[in-house]
C-alpha atoms as a PDB file:
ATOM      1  CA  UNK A   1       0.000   0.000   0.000  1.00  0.00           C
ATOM      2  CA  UNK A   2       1.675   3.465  -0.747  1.00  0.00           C
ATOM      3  CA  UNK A   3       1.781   5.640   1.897  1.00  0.00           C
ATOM      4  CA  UNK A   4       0.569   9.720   1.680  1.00  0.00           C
ATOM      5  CA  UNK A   5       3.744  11.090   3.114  1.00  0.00           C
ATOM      6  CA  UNK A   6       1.924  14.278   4.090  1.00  0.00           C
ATOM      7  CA  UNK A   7      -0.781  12.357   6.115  1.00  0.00           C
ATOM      8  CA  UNK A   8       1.363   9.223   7.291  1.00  0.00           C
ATOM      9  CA  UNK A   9      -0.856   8.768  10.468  1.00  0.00           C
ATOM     10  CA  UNK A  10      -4.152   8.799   8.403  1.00  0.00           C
ATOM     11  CA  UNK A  11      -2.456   5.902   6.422  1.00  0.00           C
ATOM     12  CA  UNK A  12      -1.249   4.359   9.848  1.00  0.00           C
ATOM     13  CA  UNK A  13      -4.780   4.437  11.302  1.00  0.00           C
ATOM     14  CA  UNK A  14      -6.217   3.087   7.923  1.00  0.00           C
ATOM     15  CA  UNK A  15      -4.298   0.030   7.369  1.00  0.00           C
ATOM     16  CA  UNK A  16      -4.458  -1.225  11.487  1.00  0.00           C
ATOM     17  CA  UNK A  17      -8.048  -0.634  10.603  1.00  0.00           C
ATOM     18  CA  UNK A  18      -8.056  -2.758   8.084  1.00  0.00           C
ATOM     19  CA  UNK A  19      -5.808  -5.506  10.222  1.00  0.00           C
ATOM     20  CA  UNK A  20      -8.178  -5.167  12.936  1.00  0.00           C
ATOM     21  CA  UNK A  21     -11.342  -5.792  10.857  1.00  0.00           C
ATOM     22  CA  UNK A  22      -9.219  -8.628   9.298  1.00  0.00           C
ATOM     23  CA  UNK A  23      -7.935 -10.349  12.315  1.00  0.00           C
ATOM     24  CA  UNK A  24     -11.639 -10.002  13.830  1.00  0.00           C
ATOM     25  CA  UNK A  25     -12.345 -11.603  10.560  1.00  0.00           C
ATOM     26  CA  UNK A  26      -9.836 -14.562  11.411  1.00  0.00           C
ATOM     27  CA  UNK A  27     -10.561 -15.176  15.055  1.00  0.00           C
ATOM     28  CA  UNK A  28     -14.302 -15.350  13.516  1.00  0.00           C
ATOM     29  CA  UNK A  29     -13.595 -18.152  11.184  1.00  0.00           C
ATOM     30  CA  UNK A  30     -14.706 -15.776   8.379  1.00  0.00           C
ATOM     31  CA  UNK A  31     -11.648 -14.519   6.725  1.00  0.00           C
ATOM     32  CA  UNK A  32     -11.737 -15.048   2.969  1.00  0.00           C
ATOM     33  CA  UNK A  33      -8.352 -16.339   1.460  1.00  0.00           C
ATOM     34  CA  UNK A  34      -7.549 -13.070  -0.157  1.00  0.00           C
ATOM     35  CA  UNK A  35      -8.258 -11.469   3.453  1.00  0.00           C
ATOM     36  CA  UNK A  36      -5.894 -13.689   5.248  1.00  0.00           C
ATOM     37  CA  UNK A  37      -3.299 -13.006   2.168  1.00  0.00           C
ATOM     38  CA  UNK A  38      -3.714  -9.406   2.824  1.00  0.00           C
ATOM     39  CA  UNK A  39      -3.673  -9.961   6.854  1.00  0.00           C
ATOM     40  CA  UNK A  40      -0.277 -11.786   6.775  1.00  0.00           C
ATOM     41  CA  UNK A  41       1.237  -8.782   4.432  1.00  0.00           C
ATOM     42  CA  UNK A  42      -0.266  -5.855   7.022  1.00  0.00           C
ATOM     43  CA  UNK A  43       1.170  -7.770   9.885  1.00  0.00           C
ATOM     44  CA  UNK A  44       4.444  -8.274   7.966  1.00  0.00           C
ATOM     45  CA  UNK A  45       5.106  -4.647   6.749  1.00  0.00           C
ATOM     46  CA  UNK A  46       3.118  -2.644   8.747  1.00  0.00           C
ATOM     47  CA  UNK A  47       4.211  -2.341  12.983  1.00  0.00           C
ATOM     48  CA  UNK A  48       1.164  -1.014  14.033  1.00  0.00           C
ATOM     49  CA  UNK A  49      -1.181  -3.528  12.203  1.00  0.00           C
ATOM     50  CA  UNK A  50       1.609  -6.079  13.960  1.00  0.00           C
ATOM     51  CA  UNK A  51       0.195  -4.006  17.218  1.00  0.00           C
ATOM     52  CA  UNK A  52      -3.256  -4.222  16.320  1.00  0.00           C
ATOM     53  CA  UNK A  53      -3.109  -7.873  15.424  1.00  0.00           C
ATOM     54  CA  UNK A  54      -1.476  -9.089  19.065  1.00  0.00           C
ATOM     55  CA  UNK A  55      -3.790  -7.017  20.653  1.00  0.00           C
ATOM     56  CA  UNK A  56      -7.140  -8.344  19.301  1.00  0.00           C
ATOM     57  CA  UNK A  57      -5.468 -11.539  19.919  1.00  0.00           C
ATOM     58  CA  UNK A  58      -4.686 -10.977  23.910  1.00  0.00           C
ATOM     59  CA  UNK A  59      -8.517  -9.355  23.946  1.00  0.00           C
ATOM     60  CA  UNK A  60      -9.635 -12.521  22.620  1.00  0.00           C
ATOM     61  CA  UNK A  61      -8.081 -14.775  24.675  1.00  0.00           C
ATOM     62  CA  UNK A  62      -8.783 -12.649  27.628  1.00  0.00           C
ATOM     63  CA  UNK A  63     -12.774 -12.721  26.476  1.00  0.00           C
ATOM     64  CA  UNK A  64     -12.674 -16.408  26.080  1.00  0.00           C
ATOM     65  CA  UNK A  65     -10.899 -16.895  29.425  1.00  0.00           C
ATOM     66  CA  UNK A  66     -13.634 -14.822  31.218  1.00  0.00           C
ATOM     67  CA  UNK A  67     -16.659 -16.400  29.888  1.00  0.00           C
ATOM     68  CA  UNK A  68     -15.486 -19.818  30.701  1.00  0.00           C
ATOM     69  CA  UNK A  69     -15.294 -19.155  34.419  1.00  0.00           C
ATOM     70  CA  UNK A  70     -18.237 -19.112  36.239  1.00  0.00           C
ATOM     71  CA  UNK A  71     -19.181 -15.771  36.865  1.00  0.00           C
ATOM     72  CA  UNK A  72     -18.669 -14.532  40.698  1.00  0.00           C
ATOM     73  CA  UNK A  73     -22.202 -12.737  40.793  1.00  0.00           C
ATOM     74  CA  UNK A  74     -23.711 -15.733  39.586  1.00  0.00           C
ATOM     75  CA  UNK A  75     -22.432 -17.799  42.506  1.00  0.00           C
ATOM     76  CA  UNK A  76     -23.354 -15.031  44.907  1.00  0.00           C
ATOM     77  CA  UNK A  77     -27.257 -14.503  43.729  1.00  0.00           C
ATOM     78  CA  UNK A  78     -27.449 -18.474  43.785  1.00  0.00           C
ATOM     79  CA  UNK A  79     -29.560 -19.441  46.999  1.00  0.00           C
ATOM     80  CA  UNK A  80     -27.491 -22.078  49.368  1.00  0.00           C
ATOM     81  CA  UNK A  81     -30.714 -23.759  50.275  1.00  0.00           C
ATOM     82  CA  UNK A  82     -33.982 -24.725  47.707  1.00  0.00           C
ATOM     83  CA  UNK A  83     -36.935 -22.834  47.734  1.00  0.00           C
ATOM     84  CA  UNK A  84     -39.803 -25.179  48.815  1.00  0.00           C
ATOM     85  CA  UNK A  85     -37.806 -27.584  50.664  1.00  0.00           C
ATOM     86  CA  UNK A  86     -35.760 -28.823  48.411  1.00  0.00           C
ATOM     87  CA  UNK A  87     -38.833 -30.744  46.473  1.00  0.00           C
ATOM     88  CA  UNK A  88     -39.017 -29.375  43.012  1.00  0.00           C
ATOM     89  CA  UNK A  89     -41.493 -27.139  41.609  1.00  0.00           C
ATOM     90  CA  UNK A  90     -43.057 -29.699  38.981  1.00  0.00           C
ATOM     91  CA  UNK A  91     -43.700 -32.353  42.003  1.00  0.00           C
ATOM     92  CA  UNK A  92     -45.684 -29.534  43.529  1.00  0.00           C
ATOM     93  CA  UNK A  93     -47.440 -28.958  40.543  1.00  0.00           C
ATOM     94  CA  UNK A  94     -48.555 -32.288  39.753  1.00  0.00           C
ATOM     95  CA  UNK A  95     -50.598 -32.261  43.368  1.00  0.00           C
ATOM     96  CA  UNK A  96     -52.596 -29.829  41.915  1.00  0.00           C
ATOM     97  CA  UNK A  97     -55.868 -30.018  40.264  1.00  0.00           C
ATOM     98  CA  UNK A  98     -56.384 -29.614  36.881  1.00  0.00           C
ATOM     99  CA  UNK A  99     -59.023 -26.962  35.528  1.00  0.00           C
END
């Protein structure tokens, strides 16, 4: 990609744009083989895409990390003891008549 010497920051932002959507794209499963051609030459020539890439990476991993442990709110809103007892709602339900 040529670069606008006048605007090299404009370019910058563009192309780790570009990687981001890309690398998104990848971690997806829906990068097309032209995309992932044109990921591996960003990352290669370009150190901020290289930046951008690692980073949606680590976010990624972080993301998938977090949502695979039980959350800590969860485990605090869950009630030690059942409600009715212990007996299950659809055994108290079946005691019931029918209308």
């Amino acid at each position: 990609m040529l670069k606008n010497r006048l605007e090299p920051e404009i370019d910058d932002n563009i192309e780790s744009s570009l990687a981001e959507q890309l690398t998104w794209d990848l971690l997806d499963g829906q990068i097309s083989e032209p995309g992932m051609q044109q990921l591996e030459e960003l990352i290669e020539a370009d150190e901020e895409s290289r930046r951008c890439y690692i980073a949606c990476l680590d976010l990624d991993q972080m993301l998938s990390e977090y949502f695979q442990q039980p959350s800590a709110v969860k485990e605090q809103s869950t009630p030690t003891t059942r409600p009715f007892g212990g007996v299950p709602l659809g055994s108290l339900m079946s005691d019931a008549p029918r209308v």
